[in-house]
Protein backbone atom coordinates (compact mmCIF):
# COMPACT_ATOMS: atom_id res chain seq x y z
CA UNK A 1 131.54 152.75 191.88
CA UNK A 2 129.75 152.77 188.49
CA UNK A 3 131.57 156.26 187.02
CA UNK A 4 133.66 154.43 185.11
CA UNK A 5 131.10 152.10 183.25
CA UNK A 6 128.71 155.22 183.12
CA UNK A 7 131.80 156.65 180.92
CA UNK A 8 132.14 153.95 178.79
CA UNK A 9 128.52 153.74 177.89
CA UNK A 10 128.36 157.51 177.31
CA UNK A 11 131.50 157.19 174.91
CA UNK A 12 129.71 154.57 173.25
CA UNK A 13 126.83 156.25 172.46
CA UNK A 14 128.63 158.98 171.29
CA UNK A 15 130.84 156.90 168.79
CA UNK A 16 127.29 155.32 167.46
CA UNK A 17 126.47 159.28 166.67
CA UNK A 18 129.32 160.12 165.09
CA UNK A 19 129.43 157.03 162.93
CA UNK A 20 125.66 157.69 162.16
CA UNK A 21 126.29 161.04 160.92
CA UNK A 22 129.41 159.57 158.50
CA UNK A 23 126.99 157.22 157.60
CA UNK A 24 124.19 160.07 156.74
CA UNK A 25 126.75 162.15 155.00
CA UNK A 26 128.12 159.20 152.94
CA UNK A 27 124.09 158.20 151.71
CA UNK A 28 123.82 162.36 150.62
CA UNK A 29 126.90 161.90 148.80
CA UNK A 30 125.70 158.98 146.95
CA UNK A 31 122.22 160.48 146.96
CA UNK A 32 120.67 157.95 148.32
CA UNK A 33 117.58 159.80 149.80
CA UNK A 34 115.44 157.58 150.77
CA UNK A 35 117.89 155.56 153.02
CA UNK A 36 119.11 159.31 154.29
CA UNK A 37 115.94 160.65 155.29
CA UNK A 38 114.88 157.68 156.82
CA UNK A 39 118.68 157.89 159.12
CA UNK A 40 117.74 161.36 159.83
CA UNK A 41 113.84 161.15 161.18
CA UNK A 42 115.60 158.08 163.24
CA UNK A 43 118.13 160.47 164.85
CA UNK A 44 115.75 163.13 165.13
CA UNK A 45 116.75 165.99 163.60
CA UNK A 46 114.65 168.13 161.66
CA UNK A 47 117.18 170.56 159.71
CA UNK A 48 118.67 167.54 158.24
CA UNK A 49 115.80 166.30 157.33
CA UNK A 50 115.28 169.66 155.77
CA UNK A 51 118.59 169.29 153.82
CA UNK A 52 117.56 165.81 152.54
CA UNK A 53 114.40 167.49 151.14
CA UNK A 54 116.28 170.72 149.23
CA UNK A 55 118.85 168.00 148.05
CA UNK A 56 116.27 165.98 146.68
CA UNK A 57 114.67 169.21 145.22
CA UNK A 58 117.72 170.06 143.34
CA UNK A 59 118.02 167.52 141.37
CA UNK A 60 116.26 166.99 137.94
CA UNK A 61 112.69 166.17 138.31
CA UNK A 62 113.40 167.22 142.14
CA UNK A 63 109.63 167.06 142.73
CA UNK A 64 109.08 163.19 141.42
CA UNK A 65 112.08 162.21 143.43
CA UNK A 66 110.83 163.72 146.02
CA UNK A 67 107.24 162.64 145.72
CA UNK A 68 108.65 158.44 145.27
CA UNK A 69 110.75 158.71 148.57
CA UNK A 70 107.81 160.60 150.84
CA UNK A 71 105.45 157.77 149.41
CA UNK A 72 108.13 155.00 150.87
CA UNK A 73 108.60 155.91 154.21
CA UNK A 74 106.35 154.26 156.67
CA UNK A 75 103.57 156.11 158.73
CA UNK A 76 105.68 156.36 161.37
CA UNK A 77 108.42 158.66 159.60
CA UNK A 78 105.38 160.16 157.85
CA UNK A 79 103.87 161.66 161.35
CA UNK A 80 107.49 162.63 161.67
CA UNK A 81 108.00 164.51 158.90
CA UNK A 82 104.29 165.84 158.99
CA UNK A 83 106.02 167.43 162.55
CA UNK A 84 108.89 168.86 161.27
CA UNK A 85 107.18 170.23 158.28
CA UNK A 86 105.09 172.43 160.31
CA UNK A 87 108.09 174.23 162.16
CA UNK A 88 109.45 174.39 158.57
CA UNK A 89 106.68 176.10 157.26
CA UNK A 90 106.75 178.81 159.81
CA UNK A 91 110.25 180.10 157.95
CA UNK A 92 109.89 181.65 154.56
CA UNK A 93 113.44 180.18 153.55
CA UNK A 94 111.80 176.55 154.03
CA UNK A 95 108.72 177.16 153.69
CA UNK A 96 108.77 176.28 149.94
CA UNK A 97 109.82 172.78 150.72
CA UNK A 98 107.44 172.46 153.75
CA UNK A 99 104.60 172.67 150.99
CA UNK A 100 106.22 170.46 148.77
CA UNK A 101 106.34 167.52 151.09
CA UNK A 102 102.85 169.06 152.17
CA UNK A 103 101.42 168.19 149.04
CA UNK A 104 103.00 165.02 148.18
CA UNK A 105 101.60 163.80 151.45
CA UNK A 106 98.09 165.44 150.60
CA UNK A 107 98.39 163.61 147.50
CA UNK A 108 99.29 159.93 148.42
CA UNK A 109 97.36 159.65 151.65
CA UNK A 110 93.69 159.26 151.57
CA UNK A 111 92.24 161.57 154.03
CA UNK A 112 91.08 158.66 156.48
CA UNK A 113 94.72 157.47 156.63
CA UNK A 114 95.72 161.68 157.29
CA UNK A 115 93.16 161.39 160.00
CA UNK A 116 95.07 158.63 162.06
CA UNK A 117 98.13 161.00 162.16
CA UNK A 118 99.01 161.34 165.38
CA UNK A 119 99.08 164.98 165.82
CA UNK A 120 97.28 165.45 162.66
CA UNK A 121 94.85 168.22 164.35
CA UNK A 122 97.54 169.89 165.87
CA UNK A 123 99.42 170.12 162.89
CA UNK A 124 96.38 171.26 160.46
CA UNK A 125 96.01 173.93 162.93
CA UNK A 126 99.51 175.22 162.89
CA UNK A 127 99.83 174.72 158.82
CA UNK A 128 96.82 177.29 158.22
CA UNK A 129 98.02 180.82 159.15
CA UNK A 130 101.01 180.39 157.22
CA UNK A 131 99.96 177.99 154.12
């Protein structure tokens, strides 16, 4: 009978979550972005991400904060964000920091490294109608 270590590995799990999200709601405290958006593309989750971003945006020179942590994530948490921006974009409440991250990207990515995206065409496609 494995129930009862199939339990205790599901607990588990779910204490790693929970501590994750103290630990992601501790680094927005302390505003440290960079470390919190790169916590939140780990785990997945896109609206966080999104409330990373606005917090960022709020703060003096929002847009040069936000511009030095985009520029130091890695490609991989690039194409992430790239994905989530898209579905942000699509909602005029977000869609204001959808272009923001839009353009930082445009800006520090030459368009060879853009075209290694994966998803990139995907994306482009879904970013027209509404940019």
């Amino acid at each position: 009978d494995v129930t009862e270590i199939e339990e205790k590995e599901a607990q588990t799990k779910q204490e790693e979550q929970i501590m994750k999200e103290q630990e992601l709601s501790n680094l927005l405290h302390e505003k440290r972005y960079l470390k919190a958006l790169g916590l939140a593309i780990s785990l997945d989750r896109p609206h966080t991400v999104l409330t990373v971003v606005k917090a960022i945006l709020k703060e003096p020179d929002g847009r040069k904060h936000l511009e030095e942590n985009i520029v130091q994530l890695r490609k991989d948490q690039k194409e992430a964000v790239l994905a989530f921006l898209v579905t942000w974009n699509t909602n005029s409440r977000n869609c204001h920091e959808a272009q923001a991250v839009m353009e930082t990207l445009l800006r520090h990515e030459a368009p060879d490294s853009l075209l290694q995206f994966s998803g990139i065409k995907s994306a482009v496609e879904s970013l027209l109608p509404y940019t």
